[in-house]
C-alpha atoms as a PDB file:
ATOM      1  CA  UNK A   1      -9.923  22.975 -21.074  1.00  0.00           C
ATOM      2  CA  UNK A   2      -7.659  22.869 -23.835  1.00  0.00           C
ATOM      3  CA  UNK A   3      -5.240  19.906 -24.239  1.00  0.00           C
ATOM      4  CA  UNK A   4      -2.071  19.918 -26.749  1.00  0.00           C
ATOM      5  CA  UNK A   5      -2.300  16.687 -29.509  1.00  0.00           C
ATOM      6  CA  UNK A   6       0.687  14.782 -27.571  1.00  0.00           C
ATOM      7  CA  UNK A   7      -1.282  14.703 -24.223  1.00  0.00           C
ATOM      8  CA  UNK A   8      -3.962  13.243 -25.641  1.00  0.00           C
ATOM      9  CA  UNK A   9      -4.513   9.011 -26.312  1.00  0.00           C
ATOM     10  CA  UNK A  10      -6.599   7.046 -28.681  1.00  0.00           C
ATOM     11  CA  UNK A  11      -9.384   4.965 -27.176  1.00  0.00           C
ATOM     12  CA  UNK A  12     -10.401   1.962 -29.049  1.00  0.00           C
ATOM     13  CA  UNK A  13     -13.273   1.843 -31.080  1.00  0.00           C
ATOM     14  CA  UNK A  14     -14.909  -0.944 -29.014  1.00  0.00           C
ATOM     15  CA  UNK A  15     -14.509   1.057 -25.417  1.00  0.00           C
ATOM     16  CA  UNK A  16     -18.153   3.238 -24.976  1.00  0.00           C
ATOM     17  CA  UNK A  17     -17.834   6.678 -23.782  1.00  0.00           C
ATOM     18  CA  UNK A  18     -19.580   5.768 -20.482  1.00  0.00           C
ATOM     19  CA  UNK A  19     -16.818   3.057 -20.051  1.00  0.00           C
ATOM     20  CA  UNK A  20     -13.902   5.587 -21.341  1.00  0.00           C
ATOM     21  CA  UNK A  21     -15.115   7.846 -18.416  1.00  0.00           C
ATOM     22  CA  UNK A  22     -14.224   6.096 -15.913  1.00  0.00           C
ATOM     23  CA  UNK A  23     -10.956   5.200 -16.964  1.00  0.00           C
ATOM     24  CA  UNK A  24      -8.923   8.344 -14.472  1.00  0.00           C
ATOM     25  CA  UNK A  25     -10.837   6.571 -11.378  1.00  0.00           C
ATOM     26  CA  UNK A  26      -9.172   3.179 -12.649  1.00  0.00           C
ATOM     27  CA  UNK A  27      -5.746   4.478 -12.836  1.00  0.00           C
ATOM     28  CA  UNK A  28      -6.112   5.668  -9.196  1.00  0.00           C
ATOM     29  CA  UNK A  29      -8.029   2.188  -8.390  1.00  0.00           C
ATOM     30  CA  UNK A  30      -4.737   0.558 -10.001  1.00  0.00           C
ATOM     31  CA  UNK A  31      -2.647   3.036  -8.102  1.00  0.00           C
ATOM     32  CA  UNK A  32      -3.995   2.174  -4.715  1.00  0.00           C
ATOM     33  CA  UNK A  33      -3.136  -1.645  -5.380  1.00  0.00           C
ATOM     34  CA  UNK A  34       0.140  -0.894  -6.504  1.00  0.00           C
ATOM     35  CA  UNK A  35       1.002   0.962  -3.544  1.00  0.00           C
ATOM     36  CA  UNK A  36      -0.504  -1.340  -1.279  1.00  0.00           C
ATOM     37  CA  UNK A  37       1.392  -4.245  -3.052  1.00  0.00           C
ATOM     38  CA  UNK A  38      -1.119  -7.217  -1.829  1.00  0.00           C
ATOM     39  CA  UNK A  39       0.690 -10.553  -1.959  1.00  0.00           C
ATOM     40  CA  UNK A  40      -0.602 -14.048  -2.166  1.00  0.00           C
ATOM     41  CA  UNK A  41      -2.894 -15.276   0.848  1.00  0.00           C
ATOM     42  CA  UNK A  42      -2.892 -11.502   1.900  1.00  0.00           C
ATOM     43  CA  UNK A  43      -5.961  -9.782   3.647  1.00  0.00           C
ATOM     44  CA  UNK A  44      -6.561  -6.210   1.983  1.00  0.00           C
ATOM     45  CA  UNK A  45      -9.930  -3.781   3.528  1.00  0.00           C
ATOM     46  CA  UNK A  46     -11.044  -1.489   1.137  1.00  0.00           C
ATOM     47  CA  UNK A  47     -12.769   1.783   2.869  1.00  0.00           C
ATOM     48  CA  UNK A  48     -15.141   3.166   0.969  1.00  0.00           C
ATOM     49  CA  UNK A  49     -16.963   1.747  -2.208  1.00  0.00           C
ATOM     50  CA  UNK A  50     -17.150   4.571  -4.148  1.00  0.00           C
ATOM     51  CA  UNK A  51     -16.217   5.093  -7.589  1.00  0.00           C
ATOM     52  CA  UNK A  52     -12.457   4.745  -6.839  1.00  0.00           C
ATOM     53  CA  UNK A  53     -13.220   2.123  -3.902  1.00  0.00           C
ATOM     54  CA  UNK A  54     -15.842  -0.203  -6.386  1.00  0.00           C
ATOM     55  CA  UNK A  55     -13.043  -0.487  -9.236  1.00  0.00           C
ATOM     56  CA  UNK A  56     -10.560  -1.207  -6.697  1.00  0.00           C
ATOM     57  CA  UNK A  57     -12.512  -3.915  -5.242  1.00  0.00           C
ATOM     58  CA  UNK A  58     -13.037  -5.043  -9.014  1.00  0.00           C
ATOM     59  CA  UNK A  59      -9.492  -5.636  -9.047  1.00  0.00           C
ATOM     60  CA  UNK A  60      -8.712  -7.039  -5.774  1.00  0.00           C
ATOM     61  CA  UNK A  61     -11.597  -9.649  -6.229  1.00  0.00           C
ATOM     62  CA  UNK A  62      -9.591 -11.043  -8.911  1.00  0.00           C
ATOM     63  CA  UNK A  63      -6.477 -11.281  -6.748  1.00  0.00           C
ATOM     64  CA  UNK A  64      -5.617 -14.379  -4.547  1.00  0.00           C
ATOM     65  CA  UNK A  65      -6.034 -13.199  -1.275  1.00  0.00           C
ATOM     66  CA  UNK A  66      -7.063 -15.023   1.711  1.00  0.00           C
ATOM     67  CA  UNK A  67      -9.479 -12.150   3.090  1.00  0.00           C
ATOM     68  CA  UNK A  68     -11.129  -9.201   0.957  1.00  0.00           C
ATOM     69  CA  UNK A  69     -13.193  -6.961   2.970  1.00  0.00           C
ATOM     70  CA  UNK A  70     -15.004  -3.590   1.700  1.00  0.00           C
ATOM     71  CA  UNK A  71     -16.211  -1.270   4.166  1.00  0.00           C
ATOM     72  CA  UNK A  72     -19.360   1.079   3.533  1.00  0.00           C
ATOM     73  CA  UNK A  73     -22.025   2.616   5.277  1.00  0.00           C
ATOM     74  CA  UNK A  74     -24.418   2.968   2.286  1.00  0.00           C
ATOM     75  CA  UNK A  75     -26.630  -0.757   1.737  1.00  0.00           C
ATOM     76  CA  UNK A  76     -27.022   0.045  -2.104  1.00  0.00           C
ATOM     77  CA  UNK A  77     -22.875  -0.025  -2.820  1.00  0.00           C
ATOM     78  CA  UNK A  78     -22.425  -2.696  -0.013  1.00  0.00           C
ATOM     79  CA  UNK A  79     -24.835  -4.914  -1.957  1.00  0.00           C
ATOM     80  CA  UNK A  80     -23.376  -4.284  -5.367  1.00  0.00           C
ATOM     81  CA  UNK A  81     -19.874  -4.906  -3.921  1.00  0.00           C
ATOM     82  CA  UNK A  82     -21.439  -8.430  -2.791  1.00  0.00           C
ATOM     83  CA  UNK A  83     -22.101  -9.245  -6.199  1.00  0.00           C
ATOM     84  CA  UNK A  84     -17.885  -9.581  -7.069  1.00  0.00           C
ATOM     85  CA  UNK A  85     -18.329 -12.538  -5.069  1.00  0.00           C
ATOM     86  CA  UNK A  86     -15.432 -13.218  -2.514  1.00  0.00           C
ATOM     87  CA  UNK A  87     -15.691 -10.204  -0.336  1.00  0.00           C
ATOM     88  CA  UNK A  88     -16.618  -9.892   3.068  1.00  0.00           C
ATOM     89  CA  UNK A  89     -19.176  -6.729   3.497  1.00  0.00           C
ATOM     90  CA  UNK A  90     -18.983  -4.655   6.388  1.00  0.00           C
ATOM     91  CA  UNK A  91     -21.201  -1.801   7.425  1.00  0.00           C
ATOM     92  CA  UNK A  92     -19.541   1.107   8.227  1.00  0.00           C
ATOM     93  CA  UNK A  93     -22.487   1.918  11.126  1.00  0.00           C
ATOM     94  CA  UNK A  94     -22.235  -1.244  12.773  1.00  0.00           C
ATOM     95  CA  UNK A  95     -20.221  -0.855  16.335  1.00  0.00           C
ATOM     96  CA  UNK A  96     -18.926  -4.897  15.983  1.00  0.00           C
ATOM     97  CA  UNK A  97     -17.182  -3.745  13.246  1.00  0.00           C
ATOM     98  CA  UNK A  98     -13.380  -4.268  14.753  1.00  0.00           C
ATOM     99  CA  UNK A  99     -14.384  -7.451  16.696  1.00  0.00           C
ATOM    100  CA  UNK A 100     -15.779  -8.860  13.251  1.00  0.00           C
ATOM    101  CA  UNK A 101     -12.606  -7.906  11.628  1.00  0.00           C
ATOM    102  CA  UNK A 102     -10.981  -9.362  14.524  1.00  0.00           C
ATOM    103  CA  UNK A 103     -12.611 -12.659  14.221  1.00  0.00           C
ATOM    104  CA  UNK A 104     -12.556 -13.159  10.690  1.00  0.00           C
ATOM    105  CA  UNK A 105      -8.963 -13.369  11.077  1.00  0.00           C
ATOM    106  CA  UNK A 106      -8.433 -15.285  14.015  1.00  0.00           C
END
């Protein structure tokens, strides 16, 4: 791949390469929140804690919503999405799935 000077951007010193690789996922992370335009006291349900899904959920954790849920069916990302803190975890296997959704917003 071969890339002309003016389509290229300077990274600061500080930012590590494994860091600076992941910065295309964020712009689609940031992308998703922007389109979905959460407002204040908002519930948002991110599907799929992925790559793109984690850093979105990164985000969104720092918003002030009234409900943040992630939806996954693997334990390992569910559990390291419980470690943002204010996120309700839901397991994409689990058949109570829309009544829990249902009651968490009642």
């Amino acid at each position: 791949f071969i890339a002309s000077l003016d389509a290229l951007i300077l990274l600061p010193d500080d930012l590590t390469d494994e860091d600076a690789s992941f910065l295309a996922n964020m712009e689609t992370a940031i992308n998703f929140i922007h389109d979905g335009a959460p407002l204040i006291g908002e519930s948002v349900l991110v599907l799929g804690l992925g790559v793109v899904g984690m850093l979105t959920l990164a985000q969104l954790a720092r918003f002030p919503l009234t409900h943040l849920f992630a939806l996954d069916r693997y334990p390992l990302r569910r559990k390291i999405a419980s470690e943002l803190g204010n996120v309700q975890i839901l397991n994409a296997e689990d058949p109570a799935i829309v009544s829990d959704l249902h009651d968490a917003l009642a």
